[in-house]
Protein backbone atom coordinates (compact mmCIF):
# COMPACT_ATOMS: atom_id res chain seq x y z
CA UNK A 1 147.91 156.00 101.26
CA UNK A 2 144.54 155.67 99.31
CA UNK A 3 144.39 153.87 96.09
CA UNK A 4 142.43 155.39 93.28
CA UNK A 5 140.49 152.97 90.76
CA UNK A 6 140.47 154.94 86.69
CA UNK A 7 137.83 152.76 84.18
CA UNK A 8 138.47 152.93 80.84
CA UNK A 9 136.61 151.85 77.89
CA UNK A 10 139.49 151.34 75.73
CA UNK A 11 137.81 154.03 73.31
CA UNK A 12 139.61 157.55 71.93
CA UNK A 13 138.91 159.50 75.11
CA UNK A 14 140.55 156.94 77.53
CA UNK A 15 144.24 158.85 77.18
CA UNK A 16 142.53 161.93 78.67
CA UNK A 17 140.51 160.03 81.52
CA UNK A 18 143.98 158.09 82.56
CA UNK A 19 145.43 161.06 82.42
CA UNK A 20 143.33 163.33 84.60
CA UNK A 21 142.93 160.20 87.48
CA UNK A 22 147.16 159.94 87.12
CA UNK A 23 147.33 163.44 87.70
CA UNK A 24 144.79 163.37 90.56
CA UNK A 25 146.68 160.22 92.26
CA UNK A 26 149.97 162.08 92.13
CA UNK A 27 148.73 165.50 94.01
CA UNK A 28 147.12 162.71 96.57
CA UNK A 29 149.79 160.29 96.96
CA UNK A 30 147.72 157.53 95.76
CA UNK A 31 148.00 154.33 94.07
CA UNK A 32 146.23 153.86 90.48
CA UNK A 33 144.68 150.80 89.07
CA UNK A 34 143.64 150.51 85.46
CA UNK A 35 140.51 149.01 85.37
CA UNK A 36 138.26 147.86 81.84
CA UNK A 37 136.21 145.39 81.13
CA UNK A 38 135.76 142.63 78.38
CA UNK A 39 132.20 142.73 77.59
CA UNK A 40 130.57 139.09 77.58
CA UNK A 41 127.50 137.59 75.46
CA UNK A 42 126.21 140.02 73.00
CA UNK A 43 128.54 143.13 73.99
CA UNK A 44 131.54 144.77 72.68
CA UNK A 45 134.82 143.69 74.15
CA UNK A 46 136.86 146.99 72.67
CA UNK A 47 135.13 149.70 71.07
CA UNK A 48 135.96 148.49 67.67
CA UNK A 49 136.12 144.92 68.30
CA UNK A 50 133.01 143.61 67.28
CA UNK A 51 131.27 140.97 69.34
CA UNK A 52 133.12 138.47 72.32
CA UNK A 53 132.72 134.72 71.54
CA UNK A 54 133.35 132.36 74.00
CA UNK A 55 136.76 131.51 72.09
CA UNK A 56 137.50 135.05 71.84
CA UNK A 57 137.88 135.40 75.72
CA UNK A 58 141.52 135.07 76.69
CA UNK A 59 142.58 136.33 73.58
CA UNK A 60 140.54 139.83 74.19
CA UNK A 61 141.99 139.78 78.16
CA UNK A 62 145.36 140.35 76.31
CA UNK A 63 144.65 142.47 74.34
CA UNK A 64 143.08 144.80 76.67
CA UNK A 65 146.04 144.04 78.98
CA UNK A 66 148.47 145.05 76.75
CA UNK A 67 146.67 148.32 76.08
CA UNK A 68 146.40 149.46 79.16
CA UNK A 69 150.41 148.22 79.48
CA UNK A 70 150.98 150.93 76.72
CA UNK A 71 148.78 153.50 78.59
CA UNK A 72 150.98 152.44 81.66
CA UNK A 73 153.94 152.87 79.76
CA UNK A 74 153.46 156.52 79.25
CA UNK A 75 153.28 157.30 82.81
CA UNK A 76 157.05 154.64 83.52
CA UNK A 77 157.59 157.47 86.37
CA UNK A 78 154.94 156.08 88.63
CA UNK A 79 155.72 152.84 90.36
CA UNK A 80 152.66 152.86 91.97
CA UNK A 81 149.95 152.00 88.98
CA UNK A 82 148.69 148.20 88.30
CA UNK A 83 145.98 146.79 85.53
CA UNK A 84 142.57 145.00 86.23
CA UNK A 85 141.04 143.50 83.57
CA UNK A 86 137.15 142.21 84.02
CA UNK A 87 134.79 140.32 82.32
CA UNK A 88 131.30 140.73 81.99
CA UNK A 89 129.06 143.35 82.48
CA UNK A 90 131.29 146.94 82.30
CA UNK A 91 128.78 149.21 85.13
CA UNK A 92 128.53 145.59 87.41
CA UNK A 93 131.92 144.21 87.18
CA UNK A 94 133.36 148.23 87.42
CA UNK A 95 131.26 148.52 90.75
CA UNK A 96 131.53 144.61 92.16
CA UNK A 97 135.31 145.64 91.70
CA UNK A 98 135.62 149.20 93.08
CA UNK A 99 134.05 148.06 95.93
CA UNK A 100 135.76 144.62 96.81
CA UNK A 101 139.33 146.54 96.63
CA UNK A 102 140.81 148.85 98.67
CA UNK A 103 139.85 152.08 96.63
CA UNK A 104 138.77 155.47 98.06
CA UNK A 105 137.79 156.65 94.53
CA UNK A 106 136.67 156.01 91.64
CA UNK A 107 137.11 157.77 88.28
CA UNK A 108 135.30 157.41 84.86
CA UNK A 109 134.09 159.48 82.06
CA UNK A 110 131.18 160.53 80.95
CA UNK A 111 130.15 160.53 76.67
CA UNK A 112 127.58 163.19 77.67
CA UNK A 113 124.90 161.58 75.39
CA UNK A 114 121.29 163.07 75.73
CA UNK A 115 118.17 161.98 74.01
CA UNK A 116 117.84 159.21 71.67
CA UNK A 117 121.40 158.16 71.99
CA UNK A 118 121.27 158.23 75.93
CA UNK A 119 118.08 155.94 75.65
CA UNK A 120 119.43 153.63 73.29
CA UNK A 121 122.81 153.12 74.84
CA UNK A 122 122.44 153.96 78.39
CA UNK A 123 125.01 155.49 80.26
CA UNK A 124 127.78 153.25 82.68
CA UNK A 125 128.75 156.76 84.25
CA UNK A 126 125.10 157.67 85.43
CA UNK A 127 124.65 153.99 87.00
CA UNK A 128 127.86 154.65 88.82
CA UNK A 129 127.29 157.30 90.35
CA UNK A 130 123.66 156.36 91.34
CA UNK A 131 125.34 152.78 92.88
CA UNK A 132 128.80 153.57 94.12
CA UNK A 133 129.43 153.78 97.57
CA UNK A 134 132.84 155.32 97.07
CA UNK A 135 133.38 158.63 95.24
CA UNK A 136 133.26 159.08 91.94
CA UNK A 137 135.38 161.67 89.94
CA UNK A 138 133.68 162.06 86.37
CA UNK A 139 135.41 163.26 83.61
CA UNK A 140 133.72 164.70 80.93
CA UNK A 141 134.34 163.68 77.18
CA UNK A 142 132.81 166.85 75.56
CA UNK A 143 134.75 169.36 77.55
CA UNK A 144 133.70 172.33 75.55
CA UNK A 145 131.43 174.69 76.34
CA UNK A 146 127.96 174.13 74.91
C-alpha cells in the first residue's frame, strides 16, 4: 500500500485540496496524512492568525490539530488518514517531512499568483516541485479558465 502525504495551509481552499488527495488515496488504496505547518519567527502560524510567539507555540499545534481533526472528521469513512503537524519553515519542514516518511506522493496546491504578488510572497508549491524527490500532485486554487 503507498501512503499519500496532502499539505494544507489551513486557508479557504484547503477543503478542496484534502478533498481531491482523499479522493486520489481512495482510487489507489493509499493511506493519507494531513500535513501543515506552524510557521516560526516572523511567519504566520494560520492564515489569519497573526504572528507565532514563542508562547504561542503549543497553543497554535492545537489548534491546527484540531482543524485538521474536523477536516478528518468529514471523511469518518476512511480509517486509514492520520495528522502531522510541523513547525518551522512550511516548503522545508513540508519536504524534510515528505521525504523522511514513507510517502510515494505528495499533494499541495497552488494560489497561482503571478507578478508582483508571486515576487513578494513566493510560492511553497513551485519550491516543491523544484526539490521533491517524490511526486507531487498540484492542485490548483483558481480552477477556472483564464
Amino acid at each position: 500500500m503507498s501512503d499519500i502525504m496532502i499539505a494544507v495551509d489551513l486557508g479557504n481552499f484547503s477543503e478542496t485540496l484534502i478533498r481531491t488527495g482523499i479522493e486520489l488515496a481512495n482510487k489507489m488504496d493509499a493511506s493519507v496524512t494531513l500535513f501543515s505547518v506552524v510557521e516560526l519567527g516572523i511567519g504566520i502560524g494560520l492564515p489569519e492568525g497573526g504572528p507565532v510567539v514563542v508562547d504561542d507555540i503549543p497553543a497554535r499545534i492545537r489548534e491546527v490539530e484540531e482543524r485538521l481533526e474536523a477536516y478528518k472528521q468529514l471523511y469518518s469513512g476512511n480509517n486509514n488518514i492520520s495528522i502531522v503537524v510541523g513547525t518551522g519553515n512550511p516548503k522545508n519542514e513540508t519536504l524534510e517531512q515528505a521525504h523522511n516518511g514513507n510517502f510515494t506522493m505528495l499533494v499541495v496546491g497552488t494560489h497561482g499568483r503571478t507578478g508582483l504578488d508571486h515576487m513578494l510572497l513566493g510560492s511553497n508549491a513551485e519550491y516543491i516541485i523544484r526539490h521533491s524527490r517524490i511526486p507531487v500532485l498540484v492542485v490548483p486554487y483558481n480552477q477556472q479558465e483564464h
